[in-house]
PDB file of N, CA and C in Angstrom:
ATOM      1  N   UNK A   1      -5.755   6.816 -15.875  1.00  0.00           N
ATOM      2  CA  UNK A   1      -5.883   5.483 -15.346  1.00  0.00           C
ATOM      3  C   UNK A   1      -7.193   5.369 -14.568  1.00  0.00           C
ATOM      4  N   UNK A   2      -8.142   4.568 -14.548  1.00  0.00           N
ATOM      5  CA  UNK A   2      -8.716   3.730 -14.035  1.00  0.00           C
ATOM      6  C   UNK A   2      -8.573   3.639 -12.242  1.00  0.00           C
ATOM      7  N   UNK A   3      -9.727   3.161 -11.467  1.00  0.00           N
ATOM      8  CA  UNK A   3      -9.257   3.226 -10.081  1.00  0.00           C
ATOM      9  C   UNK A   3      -8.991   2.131 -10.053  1.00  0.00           C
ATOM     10  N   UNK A   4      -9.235   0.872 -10.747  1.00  0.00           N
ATOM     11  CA  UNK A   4      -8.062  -0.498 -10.170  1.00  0.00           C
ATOM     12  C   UNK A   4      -7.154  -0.539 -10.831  1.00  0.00           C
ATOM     13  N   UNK A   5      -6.501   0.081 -12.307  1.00  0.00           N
ATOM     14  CA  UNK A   5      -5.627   0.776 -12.484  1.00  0.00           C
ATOM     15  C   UNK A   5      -4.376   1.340 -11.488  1.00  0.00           C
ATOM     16  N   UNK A   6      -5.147   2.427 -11.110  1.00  0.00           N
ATOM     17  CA  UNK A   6      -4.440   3.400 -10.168  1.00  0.00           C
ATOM     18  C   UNK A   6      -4.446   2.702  -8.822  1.00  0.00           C
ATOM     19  N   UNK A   7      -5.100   1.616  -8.737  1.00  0.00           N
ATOM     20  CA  UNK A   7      -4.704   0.950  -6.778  1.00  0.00           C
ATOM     21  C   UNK A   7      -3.783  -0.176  -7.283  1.00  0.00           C
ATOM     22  N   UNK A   8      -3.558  -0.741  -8.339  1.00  0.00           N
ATOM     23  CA  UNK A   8      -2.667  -1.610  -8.772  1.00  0.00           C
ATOM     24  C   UNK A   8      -1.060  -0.861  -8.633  1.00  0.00           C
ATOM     25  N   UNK A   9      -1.246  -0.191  -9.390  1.00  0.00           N
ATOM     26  CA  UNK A   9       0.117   0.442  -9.718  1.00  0.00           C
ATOM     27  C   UNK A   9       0.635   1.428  -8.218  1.00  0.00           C
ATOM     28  N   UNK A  10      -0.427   1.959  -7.499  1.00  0.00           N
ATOM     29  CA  UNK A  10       0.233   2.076  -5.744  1.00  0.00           C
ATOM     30  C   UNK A  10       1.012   1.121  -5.172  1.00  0.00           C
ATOM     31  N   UNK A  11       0.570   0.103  -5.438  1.00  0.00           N
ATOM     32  CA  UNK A  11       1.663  -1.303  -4.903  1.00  0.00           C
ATOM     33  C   UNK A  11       2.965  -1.755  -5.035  1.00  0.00           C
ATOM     34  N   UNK A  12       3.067  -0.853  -6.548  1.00  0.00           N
ATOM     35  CA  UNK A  12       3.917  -1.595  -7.139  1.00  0.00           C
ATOM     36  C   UNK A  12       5.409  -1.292  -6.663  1.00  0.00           C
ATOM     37  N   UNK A  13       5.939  -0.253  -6.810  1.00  0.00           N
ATOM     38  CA  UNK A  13       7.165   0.499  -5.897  1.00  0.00           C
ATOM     39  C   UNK A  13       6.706   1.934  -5.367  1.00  0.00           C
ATOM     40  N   UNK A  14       7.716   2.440  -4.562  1.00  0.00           N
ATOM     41  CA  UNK A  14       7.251   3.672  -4.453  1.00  0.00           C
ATOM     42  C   UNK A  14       7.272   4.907  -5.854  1.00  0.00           C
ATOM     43  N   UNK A  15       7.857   4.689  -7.019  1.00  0.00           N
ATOM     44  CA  UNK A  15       7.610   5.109  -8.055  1.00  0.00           C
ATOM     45  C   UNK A  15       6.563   5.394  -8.463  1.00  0.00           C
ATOM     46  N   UNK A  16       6.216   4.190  -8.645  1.00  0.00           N
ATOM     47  CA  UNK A  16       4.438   3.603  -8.731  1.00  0.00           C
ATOM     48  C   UNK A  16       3.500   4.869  -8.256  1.00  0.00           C
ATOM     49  N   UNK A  17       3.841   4.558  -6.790  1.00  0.00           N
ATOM     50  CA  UNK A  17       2.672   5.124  -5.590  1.00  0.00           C
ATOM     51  C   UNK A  17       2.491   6.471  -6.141  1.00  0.00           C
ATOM     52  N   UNK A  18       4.287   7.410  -6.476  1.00  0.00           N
ATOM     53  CA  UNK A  18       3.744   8.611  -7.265  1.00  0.00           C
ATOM     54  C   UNK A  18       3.043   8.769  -8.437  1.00  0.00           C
ATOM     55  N   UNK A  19       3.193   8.169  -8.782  1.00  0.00           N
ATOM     56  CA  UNK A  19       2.698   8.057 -10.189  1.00  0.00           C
ATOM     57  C   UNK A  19       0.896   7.718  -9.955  1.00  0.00           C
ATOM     58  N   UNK A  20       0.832   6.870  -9.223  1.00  0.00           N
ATOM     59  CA  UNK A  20      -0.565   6.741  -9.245  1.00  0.00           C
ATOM     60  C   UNK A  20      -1.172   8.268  -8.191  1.00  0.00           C
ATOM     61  N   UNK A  21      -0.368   8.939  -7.188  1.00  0.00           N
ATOM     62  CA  UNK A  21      -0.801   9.951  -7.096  1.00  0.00           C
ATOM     63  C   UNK A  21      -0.919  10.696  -7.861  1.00  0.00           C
ATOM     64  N   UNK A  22      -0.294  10.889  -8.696  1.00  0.00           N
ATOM     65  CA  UNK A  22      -0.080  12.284  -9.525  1.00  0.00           C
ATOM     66  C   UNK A  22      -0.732  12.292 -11.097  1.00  0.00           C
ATOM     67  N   UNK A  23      -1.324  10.972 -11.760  1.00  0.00           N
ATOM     68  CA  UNK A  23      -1.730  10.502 -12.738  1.00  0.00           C
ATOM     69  C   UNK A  23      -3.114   9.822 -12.491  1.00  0.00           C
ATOM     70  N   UNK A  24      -3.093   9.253 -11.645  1.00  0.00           N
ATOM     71  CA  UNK A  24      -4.252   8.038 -11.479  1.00  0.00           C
ATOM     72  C   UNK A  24      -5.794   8.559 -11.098  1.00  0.00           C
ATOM     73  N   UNK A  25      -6.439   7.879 -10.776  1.00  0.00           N
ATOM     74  CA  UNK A  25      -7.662   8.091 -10.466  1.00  0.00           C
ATOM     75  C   UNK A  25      -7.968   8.651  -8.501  1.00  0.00           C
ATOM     76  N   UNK A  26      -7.908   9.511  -8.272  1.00  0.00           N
ATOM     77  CA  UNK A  26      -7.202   9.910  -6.638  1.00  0.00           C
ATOM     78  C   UNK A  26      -8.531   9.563  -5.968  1.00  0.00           C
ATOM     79  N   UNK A  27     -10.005   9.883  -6.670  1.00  0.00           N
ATOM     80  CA  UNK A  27     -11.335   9.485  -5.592  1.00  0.00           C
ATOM     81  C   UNK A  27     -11.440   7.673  -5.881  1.00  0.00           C
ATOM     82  N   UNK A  28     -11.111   7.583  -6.861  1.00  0.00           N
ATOM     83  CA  UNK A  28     -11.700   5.882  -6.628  1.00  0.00           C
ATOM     84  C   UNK A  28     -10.446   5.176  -6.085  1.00  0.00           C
ATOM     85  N   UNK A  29      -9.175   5.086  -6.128  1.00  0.00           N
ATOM     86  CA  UNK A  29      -8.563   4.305  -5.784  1.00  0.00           C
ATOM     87  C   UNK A  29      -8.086   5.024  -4.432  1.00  0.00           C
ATOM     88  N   UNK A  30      -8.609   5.903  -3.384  1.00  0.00           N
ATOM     89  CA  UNK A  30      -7.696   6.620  -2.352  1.00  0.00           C
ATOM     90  C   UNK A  30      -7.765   5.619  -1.257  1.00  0.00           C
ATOM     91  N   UNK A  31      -8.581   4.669  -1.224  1.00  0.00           N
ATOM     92  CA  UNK A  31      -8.264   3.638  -0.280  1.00  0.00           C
ATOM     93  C   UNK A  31      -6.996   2.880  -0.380  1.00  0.00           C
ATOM     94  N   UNK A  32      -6.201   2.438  -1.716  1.00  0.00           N
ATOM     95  CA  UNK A  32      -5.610   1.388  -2.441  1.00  0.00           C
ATOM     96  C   UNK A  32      -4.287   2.519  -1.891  1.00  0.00           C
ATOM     97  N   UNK A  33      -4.479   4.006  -2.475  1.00  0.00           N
ATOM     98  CA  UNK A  33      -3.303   4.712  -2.215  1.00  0.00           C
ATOM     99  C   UNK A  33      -3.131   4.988  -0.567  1.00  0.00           C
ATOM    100  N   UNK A  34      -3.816   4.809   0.227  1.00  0.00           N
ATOM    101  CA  UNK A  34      -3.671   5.250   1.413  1.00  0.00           C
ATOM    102  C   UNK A  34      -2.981   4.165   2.129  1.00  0.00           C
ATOM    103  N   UNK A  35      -3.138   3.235   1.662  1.00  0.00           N
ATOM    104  CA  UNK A  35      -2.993   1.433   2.470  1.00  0.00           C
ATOM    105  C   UNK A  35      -1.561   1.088   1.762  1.00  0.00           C
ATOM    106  N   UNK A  36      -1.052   1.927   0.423  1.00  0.00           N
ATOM    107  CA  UNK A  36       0.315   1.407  -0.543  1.00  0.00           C
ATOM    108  C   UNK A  36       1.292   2.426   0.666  1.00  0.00           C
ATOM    109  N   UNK A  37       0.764   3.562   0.979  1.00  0.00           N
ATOM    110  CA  UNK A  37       1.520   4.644   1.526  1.00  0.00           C
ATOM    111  C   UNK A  37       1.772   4.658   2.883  1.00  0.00           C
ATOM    112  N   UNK A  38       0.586   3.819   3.619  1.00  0.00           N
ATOM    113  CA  UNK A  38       1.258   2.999   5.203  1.00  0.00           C
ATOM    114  C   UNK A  38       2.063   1.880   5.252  1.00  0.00           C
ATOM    115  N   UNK A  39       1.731   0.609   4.150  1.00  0.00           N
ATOM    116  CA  UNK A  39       2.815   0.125   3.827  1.00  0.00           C
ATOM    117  C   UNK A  39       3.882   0.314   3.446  1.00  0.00           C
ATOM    118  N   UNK A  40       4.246   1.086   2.601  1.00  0.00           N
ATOM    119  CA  UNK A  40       5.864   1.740   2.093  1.00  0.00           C
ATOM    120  C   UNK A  40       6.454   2.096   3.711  1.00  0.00           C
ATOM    121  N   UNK A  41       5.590   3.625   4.324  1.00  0.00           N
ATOM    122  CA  UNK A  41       6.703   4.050   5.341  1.00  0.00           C
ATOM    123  C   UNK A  41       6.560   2.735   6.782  1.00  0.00           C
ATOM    124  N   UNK A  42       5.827   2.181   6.654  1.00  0.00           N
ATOM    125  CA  UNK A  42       6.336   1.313   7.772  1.00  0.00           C
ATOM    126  C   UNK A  42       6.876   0.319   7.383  1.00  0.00           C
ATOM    127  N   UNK A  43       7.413  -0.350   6.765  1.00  0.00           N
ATOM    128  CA  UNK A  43       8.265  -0.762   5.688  1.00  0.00           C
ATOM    129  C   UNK A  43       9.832  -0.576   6.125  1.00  0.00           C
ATOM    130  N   UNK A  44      10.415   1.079   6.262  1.00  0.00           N
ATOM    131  CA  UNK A  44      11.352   1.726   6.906  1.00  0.00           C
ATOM    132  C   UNK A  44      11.566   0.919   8.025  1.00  0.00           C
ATOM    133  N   UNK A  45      10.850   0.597   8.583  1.00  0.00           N
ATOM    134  CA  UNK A  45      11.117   0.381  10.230  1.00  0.00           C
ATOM    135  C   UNK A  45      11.750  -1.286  10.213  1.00  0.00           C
ATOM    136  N   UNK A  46      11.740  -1.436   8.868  1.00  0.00           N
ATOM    137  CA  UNK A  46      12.806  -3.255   8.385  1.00  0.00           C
ATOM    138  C   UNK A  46      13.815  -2.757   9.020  1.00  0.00           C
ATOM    139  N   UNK A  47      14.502  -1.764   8.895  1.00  0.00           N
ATOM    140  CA  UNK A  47      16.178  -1.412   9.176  1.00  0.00           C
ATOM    141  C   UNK A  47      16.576  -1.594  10.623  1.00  0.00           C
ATOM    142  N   UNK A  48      15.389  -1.935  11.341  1.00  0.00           N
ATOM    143  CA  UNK A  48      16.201  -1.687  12.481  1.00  0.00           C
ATOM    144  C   UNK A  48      16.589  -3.280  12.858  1.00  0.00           C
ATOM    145  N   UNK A  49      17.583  -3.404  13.521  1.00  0.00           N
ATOM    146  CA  UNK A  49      18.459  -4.403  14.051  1.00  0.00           C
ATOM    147  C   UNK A  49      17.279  -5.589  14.954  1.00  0.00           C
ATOM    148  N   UNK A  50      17.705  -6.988  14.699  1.00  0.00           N
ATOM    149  CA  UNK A  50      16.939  -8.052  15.387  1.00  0.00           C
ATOM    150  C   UNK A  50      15.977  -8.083  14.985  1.00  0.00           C
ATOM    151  N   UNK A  51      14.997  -6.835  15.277  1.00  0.00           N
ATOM    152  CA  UNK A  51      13.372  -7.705  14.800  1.00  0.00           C
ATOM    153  C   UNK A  51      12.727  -7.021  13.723  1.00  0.00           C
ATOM    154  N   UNK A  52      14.133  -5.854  12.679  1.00  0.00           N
ATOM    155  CA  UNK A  52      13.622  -5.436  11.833  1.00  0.00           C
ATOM    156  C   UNK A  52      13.141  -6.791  10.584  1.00  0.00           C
ATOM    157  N   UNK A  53      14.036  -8.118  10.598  1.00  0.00           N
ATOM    158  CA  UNK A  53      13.729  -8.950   9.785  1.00  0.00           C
ATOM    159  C   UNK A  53      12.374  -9.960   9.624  1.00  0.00           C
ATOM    160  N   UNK A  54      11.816  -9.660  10.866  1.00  0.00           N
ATOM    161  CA  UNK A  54      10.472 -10.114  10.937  1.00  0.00           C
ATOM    162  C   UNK A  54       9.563  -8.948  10.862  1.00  0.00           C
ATOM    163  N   UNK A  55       9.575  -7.649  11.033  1.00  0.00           N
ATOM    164  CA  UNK A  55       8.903  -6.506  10.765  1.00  0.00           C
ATOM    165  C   UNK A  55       8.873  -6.924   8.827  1.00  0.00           C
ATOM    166  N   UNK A  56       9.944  -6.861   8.228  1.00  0.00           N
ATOM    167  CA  UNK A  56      10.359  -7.032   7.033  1.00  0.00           C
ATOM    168  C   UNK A  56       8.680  -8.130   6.259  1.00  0.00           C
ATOM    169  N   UNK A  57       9.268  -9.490   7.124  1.00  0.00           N
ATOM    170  CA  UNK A  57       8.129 -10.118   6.290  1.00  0.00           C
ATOM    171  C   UNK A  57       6.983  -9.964   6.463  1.00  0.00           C
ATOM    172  N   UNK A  58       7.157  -9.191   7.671  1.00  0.00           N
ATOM    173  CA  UNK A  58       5.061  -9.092   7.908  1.00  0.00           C
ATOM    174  C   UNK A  58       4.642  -7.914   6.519  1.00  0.00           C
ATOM    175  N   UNK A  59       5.376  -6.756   6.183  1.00  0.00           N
ATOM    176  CA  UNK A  59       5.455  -5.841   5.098  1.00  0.00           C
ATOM    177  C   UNK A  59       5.512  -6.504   4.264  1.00  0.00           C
ATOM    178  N   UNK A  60       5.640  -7.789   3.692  1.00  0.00           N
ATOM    179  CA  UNK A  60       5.378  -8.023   2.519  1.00  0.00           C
ATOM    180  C   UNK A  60       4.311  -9.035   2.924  1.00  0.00           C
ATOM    181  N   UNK A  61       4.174  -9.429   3.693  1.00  0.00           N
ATOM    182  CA  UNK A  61       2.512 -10.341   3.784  1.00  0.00           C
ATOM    183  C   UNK A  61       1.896  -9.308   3.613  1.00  0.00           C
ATOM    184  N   UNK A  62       1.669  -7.760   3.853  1.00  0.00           N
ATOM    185  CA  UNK A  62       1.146  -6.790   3.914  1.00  0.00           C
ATOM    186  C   UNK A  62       0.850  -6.089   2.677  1.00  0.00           C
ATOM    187  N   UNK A  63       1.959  -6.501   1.899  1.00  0.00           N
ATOM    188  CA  UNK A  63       1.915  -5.869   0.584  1.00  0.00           C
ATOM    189  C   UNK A  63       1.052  -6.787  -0.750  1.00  0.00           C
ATOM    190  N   UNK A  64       1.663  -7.726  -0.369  1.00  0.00           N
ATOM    191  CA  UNK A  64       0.575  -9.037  -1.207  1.00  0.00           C
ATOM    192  C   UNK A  64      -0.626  -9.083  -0.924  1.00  0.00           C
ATOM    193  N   UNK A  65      -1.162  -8.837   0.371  1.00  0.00           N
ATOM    194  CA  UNK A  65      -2.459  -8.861   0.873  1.00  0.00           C
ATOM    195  C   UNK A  65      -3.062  -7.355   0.256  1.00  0.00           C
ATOM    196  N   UNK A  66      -2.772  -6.460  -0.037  1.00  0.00           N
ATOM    197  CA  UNK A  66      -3.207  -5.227  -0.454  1.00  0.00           C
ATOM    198  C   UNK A  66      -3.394  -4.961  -1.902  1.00  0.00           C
ATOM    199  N   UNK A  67      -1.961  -5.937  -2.422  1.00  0.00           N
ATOM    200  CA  UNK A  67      -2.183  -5.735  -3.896  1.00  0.00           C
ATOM    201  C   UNK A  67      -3.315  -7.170  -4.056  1.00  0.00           C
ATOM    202  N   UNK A  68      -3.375  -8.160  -3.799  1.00  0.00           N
ATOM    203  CA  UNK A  68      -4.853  -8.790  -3.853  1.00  0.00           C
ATOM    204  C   UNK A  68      -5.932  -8.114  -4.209  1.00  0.00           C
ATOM    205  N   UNK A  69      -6.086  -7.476  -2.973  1.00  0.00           N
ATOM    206  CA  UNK A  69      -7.444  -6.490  -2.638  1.00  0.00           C
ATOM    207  C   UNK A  69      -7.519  -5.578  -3.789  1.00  0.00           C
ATOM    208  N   UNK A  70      -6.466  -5.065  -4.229  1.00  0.00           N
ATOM    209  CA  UNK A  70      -6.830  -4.288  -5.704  1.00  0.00           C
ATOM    210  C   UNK A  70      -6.466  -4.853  -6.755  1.00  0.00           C
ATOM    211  N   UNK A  71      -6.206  -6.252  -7.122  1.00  0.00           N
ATOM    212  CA  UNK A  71      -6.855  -6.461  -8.223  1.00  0.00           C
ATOM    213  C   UNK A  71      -8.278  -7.173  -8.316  1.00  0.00           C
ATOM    214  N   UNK A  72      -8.745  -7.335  -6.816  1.00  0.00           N
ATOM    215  CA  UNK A  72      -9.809  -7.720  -7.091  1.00  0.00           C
ATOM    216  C   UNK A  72     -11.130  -6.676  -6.582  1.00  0.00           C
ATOM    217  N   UNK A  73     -10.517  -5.488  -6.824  1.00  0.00           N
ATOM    218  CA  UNK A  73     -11.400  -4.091  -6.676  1.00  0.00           C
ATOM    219  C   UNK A  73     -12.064  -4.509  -5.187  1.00  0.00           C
ATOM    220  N   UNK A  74     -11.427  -5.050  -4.040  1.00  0.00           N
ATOM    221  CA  UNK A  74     -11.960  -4.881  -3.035  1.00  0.00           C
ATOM    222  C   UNK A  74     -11.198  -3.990  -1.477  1.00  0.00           C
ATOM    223  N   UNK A  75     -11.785  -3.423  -0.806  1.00  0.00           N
ATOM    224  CA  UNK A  75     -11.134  -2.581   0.093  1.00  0.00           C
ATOM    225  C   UNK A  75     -11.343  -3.203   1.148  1.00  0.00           C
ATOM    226  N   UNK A  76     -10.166  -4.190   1.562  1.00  0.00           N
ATOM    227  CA  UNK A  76      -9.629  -4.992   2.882  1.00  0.00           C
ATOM    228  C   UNK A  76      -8.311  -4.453   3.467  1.00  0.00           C
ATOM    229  N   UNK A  77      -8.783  -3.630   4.492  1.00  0.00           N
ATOM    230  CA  UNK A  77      -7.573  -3.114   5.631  1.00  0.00           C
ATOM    231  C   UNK A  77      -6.279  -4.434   5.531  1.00  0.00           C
ATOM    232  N   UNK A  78      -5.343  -4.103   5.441  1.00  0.00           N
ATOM    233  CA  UNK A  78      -4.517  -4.891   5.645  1.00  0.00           C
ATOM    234  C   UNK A  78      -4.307  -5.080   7.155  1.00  0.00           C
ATOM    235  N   UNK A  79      -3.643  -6.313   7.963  1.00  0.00           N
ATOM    236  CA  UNK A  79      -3.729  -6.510   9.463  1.00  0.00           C
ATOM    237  C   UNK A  79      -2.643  -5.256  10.169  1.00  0.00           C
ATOM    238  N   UNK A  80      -3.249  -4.854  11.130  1.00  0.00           N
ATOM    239  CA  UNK A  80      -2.355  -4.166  11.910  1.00  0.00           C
ATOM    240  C   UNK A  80      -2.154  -2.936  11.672  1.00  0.00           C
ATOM    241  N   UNK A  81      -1.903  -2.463  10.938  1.00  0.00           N
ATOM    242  CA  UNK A  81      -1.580  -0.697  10.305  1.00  0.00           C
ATOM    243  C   UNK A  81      -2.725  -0.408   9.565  1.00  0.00           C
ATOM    244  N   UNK A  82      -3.797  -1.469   9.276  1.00  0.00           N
ATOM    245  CA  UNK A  82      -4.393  -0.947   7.896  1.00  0.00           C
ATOM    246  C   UNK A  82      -5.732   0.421   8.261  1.00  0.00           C
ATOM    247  N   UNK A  83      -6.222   0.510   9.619  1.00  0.00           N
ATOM    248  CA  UNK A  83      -6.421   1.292  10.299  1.00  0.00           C
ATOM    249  C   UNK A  83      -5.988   2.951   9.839  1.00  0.00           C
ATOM    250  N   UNK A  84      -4.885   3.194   9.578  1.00  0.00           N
ATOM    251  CA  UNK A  84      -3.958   4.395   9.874  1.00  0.00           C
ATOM    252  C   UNK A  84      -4.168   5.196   8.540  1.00  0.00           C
ATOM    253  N   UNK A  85      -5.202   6.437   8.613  1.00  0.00           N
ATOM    254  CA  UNK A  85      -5.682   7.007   7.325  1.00  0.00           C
ATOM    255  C   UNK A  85      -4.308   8.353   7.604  1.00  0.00           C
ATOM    256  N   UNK A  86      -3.714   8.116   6.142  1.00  0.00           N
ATOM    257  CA  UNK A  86      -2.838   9.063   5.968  1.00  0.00           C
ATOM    258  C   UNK A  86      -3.671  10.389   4.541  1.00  0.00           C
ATOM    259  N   UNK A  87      -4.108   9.539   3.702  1.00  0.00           N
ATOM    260  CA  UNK A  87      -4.695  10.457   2.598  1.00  0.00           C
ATOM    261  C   UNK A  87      -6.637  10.519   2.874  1.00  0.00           C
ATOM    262  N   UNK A  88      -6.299  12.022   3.158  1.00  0.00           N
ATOM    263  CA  UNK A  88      -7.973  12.281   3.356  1.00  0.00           C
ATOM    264  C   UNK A  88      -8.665  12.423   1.796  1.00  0.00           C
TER     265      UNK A  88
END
């Protein structure tokens, strides 16, 4: 795969995200995978009671805003977490 390929398909579920680790293009798309992989685990933090349901929608304003950015091959931090480098 391709690196907008491989930052597309990070978005898509966490299936995806492996798959684009383990198949995809890892130097061109590691921005796309790093930003799918802070979104997913903070994501988790929906579950918690009262203000997990607004945590909830900001993760998917978060997720739309990211998969944007890779289909249009551009690298825009998503707001708030997008900061947080997990894949060196």
């Amino acid at each position: 795969m391709d690196a907008r390929t491989t930052g597309i398909v990070a978005y898509i579920t966490w299936i995806g995200l492996v798959i684009a680790l383990v198949a995809g293009d890892k130097e061109g798309a590691k921005f796309h995978l790093n930003q799918a992989l802070v979104i997913f685990l903070f994501s988790l933090l929906s579950a918690i009671p009262c203000v997990g349901w607004l945590w909830a929608v900001f993760m998917v304003v978060c997720w739309v805003m990211g998969l944007i950015a890779a289909i249009n091959e551009e690298e825009k931090p998503v707001p708030l977490i997008g900061g947080i480098t997990l894949i060196k």
